[in-house]
C-alpha atoms as a PDB file:
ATOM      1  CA  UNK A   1     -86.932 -46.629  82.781  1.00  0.00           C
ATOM      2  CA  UNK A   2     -88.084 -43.099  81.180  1.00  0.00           C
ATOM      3  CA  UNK A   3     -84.605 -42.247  78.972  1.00  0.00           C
ATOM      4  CA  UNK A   4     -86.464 -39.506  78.663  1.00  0.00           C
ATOM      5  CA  UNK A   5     -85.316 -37.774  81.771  1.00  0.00           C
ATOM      6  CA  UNK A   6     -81.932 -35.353  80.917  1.00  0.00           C
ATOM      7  CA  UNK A   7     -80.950 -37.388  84.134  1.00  0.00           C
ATOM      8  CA  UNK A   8     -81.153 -40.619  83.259  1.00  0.00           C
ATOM      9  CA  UNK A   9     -79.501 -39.791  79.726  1.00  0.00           C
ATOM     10  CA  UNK A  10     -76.700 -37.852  81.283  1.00  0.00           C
ATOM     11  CA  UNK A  11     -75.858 -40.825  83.556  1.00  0.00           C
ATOM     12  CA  UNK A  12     -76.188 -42.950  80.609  1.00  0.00           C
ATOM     13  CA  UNK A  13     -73.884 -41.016  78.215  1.00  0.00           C
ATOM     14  CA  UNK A  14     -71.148 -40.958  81.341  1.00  0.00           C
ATOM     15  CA  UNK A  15     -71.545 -44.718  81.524  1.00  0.00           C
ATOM     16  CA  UNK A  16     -70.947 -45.819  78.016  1.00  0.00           C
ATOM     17  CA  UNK A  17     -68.088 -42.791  78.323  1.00  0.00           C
ATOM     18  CA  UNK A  18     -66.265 -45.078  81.155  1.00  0.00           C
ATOM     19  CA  UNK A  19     -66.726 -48.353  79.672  1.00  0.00           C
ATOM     20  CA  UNK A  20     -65.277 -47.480  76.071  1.00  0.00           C
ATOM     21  CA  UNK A  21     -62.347 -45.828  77.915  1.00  0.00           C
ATOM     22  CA  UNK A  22     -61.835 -48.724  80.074  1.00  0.00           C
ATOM     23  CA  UNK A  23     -61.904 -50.988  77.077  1.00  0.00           C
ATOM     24  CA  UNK A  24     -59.594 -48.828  75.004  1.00  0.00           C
ATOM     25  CA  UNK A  25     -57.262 -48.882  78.167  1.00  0.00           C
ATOM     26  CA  UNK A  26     -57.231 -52.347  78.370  1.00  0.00           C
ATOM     27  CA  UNK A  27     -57.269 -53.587  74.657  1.00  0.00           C
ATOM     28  CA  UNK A  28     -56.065 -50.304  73.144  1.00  0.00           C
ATOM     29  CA  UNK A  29     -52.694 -50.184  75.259  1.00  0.00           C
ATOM     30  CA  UNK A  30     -50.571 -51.345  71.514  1.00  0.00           C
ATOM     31  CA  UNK A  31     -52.154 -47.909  70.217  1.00  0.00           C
ATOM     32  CA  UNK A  32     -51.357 -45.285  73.209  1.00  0.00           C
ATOM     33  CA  UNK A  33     -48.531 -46.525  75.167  1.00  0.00           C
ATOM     34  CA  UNK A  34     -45.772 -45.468  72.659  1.00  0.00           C
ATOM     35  CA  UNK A  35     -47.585 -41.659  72.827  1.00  0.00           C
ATOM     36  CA  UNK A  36     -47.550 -42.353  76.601  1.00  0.00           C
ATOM     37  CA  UNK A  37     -43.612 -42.961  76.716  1.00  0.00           C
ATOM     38  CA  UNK A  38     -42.781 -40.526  74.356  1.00  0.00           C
ATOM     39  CA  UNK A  39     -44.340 -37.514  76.433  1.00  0.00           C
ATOM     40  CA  UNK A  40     -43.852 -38.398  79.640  1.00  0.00           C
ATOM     41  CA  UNK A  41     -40.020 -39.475  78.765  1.00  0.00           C
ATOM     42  CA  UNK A  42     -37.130 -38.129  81.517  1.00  0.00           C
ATOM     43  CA  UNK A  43     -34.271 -36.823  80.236  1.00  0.00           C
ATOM     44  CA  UNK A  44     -30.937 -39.281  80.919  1.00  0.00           C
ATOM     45  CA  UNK A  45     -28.861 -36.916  83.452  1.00  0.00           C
ATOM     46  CA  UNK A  46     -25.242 -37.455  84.179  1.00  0.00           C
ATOM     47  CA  UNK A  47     -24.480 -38.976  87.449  1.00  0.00           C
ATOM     48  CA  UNK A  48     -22.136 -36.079  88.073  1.00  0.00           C
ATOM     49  CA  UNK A  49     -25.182 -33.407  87.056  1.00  0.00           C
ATOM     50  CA  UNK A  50     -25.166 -31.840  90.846  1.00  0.00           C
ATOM     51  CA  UNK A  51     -21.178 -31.357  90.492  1.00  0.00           C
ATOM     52  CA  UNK A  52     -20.993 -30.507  86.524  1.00  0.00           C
ATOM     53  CA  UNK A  53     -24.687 -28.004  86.080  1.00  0.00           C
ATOM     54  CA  UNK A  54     -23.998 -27.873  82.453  1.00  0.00           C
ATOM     55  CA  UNK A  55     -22.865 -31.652  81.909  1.00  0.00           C
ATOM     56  CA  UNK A  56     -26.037 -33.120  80.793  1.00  0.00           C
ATOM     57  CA  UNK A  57     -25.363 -36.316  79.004  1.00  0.00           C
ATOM     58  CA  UNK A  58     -22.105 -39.149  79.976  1.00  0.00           C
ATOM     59  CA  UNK A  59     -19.667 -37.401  77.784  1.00  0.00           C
ATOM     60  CA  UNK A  60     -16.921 -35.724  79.687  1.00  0.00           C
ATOM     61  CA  UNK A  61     -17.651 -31.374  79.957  1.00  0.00           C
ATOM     62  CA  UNK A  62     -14.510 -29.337  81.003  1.00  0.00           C
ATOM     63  CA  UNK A  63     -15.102 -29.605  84.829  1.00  0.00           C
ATOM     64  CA  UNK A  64     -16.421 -33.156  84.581  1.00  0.00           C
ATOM     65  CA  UNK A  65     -12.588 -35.176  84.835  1.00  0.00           C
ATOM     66  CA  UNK A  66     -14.008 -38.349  85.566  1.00  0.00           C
ATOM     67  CA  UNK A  67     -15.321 -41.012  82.799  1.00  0.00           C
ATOM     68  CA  UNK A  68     -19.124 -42.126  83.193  1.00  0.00           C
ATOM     69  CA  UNK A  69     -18.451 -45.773  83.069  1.00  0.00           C
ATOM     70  CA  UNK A  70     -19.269 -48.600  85.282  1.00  0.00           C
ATOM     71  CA  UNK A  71     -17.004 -51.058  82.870  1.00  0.00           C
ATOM     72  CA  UNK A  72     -13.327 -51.050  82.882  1.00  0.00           C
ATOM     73  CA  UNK A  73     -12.700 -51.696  78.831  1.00  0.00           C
ATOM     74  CA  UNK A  74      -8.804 -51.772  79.142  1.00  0.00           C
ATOM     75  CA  UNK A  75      -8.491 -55.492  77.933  1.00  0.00           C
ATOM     76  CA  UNK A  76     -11.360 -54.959  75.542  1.00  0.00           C
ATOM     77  CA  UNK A  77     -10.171 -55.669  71.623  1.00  0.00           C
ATOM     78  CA  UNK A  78     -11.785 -54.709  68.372  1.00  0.00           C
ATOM     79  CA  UNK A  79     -11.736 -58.379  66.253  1.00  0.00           C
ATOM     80  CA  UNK A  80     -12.158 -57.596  63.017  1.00  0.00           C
ATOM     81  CA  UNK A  81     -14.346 -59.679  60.970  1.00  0.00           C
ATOM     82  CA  UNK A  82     -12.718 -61.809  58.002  1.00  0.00           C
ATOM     83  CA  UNK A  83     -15.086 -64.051  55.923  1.00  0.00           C
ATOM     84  CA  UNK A  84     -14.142 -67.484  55.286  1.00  0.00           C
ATOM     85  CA  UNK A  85     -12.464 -68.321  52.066  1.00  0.00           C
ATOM     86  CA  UNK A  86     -14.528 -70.104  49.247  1.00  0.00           C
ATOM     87  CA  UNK A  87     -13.600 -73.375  48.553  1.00  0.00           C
ATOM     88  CA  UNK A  88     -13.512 -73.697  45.138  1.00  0.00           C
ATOM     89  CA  UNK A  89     -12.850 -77.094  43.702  1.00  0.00           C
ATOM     90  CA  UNK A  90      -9.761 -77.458  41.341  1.00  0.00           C
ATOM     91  CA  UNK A  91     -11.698 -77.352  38.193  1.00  0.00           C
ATOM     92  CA  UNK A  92     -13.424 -74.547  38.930  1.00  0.00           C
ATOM     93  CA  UNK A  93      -9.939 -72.880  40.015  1.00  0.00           C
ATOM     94  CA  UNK A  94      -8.752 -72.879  36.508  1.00  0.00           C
ATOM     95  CA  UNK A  95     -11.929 -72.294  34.554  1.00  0.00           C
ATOM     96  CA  UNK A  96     -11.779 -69.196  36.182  1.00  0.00           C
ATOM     97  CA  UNK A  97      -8.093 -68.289  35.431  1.00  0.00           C
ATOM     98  CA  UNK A  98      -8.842 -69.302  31.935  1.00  0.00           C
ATOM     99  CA  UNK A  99     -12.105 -67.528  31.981  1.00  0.00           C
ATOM    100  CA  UNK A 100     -10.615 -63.667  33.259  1.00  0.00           C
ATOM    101  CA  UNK A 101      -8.065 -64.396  30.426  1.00  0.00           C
ATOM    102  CA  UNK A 102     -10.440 -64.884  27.726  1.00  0.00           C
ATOM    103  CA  UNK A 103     -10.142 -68.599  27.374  1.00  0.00           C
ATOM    104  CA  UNK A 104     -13.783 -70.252  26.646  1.00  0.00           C
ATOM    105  CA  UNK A 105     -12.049 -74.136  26.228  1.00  0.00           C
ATOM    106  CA  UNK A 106      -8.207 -74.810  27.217  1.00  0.00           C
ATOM    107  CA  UNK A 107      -5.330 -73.648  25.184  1.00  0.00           C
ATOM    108  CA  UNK A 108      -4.149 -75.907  22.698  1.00  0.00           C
ATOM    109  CA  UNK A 109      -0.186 -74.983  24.140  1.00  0.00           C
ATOM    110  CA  UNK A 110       1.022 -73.663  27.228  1.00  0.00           C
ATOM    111  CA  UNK A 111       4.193 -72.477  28.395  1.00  0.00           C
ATOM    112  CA  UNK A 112       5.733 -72.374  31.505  1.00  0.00           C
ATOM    113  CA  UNK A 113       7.925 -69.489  32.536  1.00  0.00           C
ATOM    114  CA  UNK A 114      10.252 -69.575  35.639  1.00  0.00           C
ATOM    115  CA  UNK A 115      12.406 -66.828  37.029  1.00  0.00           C
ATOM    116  CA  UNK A 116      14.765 -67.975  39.658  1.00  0.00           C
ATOM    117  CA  UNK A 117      15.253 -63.942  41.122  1.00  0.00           C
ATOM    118  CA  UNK A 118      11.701 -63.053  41.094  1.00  0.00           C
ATOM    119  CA  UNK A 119      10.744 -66.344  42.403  1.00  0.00           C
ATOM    120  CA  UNK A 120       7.874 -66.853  40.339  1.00  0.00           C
ATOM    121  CA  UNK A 121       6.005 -69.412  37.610  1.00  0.00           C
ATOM    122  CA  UNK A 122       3.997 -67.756  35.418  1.00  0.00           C
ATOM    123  CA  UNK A 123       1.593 -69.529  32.900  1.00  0.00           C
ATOM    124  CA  UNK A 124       0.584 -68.857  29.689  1.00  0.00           C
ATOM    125  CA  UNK A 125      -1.549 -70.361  26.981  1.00  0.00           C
ATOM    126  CA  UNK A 126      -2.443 -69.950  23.140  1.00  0.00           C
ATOM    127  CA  UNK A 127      -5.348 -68.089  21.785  1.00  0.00           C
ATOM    128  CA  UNK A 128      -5.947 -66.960  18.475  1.00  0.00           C
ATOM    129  CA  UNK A 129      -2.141 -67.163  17.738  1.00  0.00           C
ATOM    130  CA  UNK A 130      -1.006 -64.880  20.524  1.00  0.00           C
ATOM    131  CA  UNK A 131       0.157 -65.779  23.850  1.00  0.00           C
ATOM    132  CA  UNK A 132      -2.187 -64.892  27.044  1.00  0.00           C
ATOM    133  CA  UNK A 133      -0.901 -64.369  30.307  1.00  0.00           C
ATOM    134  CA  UNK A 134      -3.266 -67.087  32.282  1.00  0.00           C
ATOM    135  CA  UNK A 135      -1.817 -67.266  35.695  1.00  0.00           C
ATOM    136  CA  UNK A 136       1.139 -66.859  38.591  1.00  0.00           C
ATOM    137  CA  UNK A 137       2.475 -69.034  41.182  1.00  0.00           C
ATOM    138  CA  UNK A 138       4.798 -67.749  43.657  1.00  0.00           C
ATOM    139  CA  UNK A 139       7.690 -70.085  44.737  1.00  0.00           C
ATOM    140  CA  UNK A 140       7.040 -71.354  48.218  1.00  0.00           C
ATOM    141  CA  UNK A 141      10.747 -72.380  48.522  1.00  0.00           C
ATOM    142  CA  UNK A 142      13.923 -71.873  46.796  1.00  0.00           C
ATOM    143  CA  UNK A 143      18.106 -73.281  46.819  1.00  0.00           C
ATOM    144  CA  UNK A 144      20.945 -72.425  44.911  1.00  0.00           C
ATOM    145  CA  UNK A 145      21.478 -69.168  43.403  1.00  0.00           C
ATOM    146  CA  UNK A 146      21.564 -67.420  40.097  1.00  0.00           C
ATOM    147  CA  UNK A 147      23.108 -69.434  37.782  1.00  0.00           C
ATOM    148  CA  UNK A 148      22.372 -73.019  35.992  1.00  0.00           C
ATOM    149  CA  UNK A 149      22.953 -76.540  37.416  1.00  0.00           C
ATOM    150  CA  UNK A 150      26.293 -78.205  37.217  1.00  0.00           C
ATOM    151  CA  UNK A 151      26.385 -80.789  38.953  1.00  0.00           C
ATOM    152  CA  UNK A 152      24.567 -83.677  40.993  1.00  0.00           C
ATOM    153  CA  UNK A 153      24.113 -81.948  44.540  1.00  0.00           C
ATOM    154  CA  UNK A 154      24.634 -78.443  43.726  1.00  0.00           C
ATOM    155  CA  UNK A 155      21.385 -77.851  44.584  1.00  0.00           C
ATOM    156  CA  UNK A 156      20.539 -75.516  41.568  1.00  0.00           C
ATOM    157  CA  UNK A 157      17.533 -74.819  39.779  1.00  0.00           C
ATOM    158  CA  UNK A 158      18.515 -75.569  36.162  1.00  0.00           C
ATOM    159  CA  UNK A 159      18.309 -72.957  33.216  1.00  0.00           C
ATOM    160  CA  UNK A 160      17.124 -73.315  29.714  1.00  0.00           C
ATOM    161  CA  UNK A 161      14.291 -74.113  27.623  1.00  0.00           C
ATOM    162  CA  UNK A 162      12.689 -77.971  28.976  1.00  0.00           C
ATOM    163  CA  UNK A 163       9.898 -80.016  28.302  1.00  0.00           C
ATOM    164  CA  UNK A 164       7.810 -82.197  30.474  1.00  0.00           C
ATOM    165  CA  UNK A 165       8.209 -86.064  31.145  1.00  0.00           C
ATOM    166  CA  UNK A 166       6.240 -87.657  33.420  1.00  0.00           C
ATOM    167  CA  UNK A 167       3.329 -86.347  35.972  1.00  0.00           C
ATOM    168  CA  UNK A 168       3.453 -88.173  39.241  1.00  0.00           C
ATOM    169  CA  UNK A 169       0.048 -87.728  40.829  1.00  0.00           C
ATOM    170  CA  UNK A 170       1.669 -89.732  44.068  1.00  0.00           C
ATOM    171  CA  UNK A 171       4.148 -87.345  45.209  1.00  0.00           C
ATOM    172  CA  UNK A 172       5.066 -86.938  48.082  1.00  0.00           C
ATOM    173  CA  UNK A 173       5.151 -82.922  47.431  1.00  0.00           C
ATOM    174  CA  UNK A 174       1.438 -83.562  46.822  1.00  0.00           C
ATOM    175  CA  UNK A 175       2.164 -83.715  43.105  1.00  0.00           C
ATOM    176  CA  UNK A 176       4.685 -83.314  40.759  1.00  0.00           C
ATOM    177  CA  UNK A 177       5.610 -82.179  36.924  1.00  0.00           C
ATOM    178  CA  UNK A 178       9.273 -83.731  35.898  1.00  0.00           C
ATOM    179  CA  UNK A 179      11.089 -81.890  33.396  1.00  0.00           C
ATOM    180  CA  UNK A 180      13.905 -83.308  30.990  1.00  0.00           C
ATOM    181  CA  UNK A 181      16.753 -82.319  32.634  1.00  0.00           C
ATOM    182  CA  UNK A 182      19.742 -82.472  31.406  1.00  0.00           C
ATOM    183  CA  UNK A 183      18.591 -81.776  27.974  1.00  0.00           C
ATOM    184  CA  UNK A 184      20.520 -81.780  25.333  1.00  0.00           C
ATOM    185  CA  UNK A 185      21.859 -79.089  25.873  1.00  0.00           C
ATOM    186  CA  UNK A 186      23.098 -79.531  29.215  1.00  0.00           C
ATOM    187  CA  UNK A 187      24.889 -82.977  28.102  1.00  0.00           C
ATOM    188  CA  UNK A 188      26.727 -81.456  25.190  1.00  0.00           C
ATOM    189  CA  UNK A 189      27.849 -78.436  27.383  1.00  0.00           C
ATOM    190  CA  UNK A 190      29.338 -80.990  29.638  1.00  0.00           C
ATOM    191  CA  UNK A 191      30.687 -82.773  27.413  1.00  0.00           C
ATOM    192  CA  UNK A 192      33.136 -80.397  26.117  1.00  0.00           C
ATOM    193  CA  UNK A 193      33.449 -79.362  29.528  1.00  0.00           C
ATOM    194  CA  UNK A 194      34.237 -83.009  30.599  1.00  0.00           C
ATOM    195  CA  UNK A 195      31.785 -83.079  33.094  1.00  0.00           C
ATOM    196  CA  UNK A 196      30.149 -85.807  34.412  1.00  0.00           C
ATOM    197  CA  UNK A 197      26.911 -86.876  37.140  1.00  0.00           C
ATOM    198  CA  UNK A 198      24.918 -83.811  36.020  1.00  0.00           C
ATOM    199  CA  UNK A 199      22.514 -84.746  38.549  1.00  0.00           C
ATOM    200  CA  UNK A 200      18.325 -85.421  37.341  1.00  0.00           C
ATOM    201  CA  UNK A 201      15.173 -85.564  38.906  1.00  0.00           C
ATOM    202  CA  UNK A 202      14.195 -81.984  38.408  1.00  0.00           C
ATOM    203  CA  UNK A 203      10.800 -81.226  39.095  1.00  0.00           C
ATOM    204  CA  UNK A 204       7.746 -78.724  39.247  1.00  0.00           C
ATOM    205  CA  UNK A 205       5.630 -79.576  42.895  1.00  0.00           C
ATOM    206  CA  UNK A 206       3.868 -78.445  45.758  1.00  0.00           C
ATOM    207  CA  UNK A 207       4.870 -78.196  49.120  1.00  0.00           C
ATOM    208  CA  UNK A 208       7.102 -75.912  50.005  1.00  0.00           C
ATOM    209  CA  UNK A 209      10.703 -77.433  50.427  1.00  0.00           C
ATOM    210  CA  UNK A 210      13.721 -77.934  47.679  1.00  0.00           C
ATOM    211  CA  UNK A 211      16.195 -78.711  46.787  1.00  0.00           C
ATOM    212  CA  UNK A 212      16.747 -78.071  43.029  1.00  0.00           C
ATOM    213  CA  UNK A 213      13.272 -78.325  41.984  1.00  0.00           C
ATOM    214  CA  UNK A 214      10.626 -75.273  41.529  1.00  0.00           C
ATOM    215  CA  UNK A 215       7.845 -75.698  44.349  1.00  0.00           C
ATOM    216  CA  UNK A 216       4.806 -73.664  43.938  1.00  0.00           C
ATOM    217  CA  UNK A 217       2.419 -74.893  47.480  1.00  0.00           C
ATOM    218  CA  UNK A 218      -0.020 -77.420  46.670  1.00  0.00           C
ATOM    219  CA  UNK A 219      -2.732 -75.097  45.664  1.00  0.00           C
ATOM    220  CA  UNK A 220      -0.948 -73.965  42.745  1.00  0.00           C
ATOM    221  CA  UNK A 221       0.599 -77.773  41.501  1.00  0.00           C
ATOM    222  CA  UNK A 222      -3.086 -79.119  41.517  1.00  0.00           C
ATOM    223  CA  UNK A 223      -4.453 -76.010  39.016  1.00  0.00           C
ATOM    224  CA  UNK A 224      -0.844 -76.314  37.063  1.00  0.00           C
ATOM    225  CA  UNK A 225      -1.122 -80.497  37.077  1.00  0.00           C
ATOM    226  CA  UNK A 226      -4.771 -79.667  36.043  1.00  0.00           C
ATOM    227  CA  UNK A 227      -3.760 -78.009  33.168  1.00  0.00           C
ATOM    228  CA  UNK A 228      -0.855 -79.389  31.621  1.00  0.00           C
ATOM    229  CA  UNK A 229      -3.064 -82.435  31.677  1.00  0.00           C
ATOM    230  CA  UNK A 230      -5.782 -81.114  29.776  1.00  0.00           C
ATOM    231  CA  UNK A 231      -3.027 -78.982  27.169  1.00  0.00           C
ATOM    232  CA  UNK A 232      -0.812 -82.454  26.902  1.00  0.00           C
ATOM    233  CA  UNK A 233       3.014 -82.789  28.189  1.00  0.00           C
ATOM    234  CA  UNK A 234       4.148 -82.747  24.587  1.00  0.00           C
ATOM    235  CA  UNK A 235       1.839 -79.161  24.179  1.00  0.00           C
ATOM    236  CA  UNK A 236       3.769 -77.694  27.073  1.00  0.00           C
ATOM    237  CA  UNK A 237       7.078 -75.675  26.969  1.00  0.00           C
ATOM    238  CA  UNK A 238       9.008 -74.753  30.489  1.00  0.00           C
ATOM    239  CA  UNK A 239      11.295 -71.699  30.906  1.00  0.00           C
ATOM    240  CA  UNK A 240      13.933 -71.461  33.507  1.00  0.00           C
ATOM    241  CA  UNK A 241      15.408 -68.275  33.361  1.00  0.00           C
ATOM    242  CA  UNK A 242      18.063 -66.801  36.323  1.00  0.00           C
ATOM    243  CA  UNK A 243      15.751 -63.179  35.932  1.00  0.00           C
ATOM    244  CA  UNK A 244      12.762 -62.054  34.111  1.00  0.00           C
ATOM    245  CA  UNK A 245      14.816 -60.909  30.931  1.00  0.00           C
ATOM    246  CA  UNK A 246      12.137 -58.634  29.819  1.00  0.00           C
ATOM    247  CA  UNK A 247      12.687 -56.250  32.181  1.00  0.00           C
ATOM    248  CA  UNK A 248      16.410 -57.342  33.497  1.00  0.00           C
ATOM    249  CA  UNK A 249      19.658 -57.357  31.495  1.00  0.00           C
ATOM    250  CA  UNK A 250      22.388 -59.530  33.019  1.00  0.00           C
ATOM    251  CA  UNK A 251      26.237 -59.315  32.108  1.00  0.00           C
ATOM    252  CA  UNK A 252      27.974 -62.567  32.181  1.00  0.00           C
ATOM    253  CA  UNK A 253      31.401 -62.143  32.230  1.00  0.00           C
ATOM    254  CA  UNK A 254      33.853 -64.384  30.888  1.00  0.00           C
ATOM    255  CA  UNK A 255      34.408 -67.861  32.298  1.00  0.00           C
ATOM    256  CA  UNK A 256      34.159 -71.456  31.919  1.00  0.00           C
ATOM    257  CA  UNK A 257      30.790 -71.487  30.524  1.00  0.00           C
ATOM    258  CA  UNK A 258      31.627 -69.672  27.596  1.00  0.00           C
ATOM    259  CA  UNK A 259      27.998 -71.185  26.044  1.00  0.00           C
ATOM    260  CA  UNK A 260      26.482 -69.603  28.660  1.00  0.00           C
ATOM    261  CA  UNK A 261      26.224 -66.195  27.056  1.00  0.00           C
ATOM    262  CA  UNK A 262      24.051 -67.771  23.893  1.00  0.00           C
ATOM    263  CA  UNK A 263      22.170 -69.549  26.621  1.00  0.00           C
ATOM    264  CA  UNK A 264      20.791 -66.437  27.988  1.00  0.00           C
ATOM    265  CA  UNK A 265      20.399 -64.266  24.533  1.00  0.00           C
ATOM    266  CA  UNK A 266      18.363 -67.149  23.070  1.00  0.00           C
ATOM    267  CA  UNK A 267      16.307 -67.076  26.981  1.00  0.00           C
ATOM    268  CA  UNK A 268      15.672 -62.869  26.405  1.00  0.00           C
ATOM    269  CA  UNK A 269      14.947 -63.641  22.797  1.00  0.00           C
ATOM    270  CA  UNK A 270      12.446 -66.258  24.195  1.00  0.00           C
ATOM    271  CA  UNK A 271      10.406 -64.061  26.372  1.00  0.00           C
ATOM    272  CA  UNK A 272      10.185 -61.038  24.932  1.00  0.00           C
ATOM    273  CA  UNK A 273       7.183 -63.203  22.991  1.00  0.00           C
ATOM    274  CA  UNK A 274       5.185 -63.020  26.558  1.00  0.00           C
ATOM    275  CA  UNK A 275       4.260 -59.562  27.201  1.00  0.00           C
ATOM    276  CA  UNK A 276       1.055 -59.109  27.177  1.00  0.00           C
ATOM    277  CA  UNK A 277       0.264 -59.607  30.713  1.00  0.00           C
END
């Protein structure tokens, strides 16, 4: 063959032309089919274009009344996502109360603080001299009412200043702290008063029923247990106060608890030591 010939090289040129198109078309379609859709793309109209001229996308227009939906969405609810809750082991629980409150080891004492109208335990701990506000537990329950316990049955949450006794880790309010009530105290203010079957069995515990006693949900009585273990019982002071005398004055007017008054000046005297929270 003479490629000599225009001819013959035209017809070749036009040949080779086809064939690399054809092959771009084929294996090249990744490359030009985006460029393809993109210029050749329709415009979405509104089903209601022919009655509405100017409506041009689904939104409503002034003359267009009617919502461009297929889907009725009247039982449709937003659920809002809410990430599970870590579950942090009890050790780690405390080491971080201790750590956000400065502690690097445990406190060498702890004190226990209760207030009977604010329904709340707070905890605080020893460092460098100076008490640190560590942690606070909410009551999950509460009987009685302001005051402190008289008798067996009254179903009062005593007041005063009491240590701890015993820790029952087989509870069956999960677990429970027993303080020393009556104290002395309490017997030698009942003794003048000739009273008798002062009642006992006063405890710190989790659940969330009493009768007396200072529940705090099981949460909280496995990081307190936790740490008035580590600290020591005999390390550990408790607090039962009818209000949070740093911020509350109460009048007590006169009755048959004439020790009662002391009782509460040597409580505000008490806690106006834990106030750096």
């Amino acid at each position: 063959m003479n490629f000599r010939h225009p001819l013959v090289a035209i017809a070749l040129f036009i040949l080779l032309q086809i064939v690399g198109v054809s092959l771009f078309y084929i294996f090249g379609r990744s490359i030009w089919y985006p460029y393809y859709e993109k210029i050749n793309a329709k415009p979405i109209m509104c089903p209601k274009a022919k009655e509405c001229p100017k409506c041009q996308e689904c939104p409503p227009c002034p003359k267009c009344t009617k919502k461009h939906l297929d889907v009725n969405l009247s039982a449709w609810k937003v659920t809002t996502y809410i990430p599970p809750k870590s579950k942090l082991s009890i050790e780690k629980r405390v080491n971080r109360h201790l750590g956000n409150s400065g502690f690097v080891v445990y406190p060498k004492k702890l004190t226990i603080i209760g207030m009977k109208h604010e329904r709340q335990l707070e905890v605080w701990g020893e460092l460098h001299g100076k008490w640190v506000f560590i942690a606070t537990y909410p009551f999950t329950a509460f009987s009685g009412q302001l005051g402190p316990k008289i008798e067996e049955g009254d179903r009062q949450i005593p007041e005063g200043f009491y240590k701890i006794t015993h820790l029952n880790p087989h509870s069956k309010f999960h677990l429970s702290m027993k303080l020393n009530y009556p104290n002395e105290l309490d017997k030698k203010a009942a003794k003048k008063e000739k009273r008798t079957g002062l009642g006992g069995d006063i405890m710190i515990h989790g659940n969330n029923r009493t009768i007396g006693c200072v529940p705090i949900g099981d949460e909280g009585i496995e990081e307190l247990y936790r740490l008035v273990k580590k600290v020591g019982m005999s390390n550990t002071k408790v607090i039962l106060a009818p209000v949070d005398f740093r911020k509350i004055t109460v009048n007590i007017k006169k009755d048959k608890h004439p020790w009662l008054n002391k009782l509460y000046k040597d409580l505000t005297k008490e806690m106006k030591h834990f106030t750096s929270k």
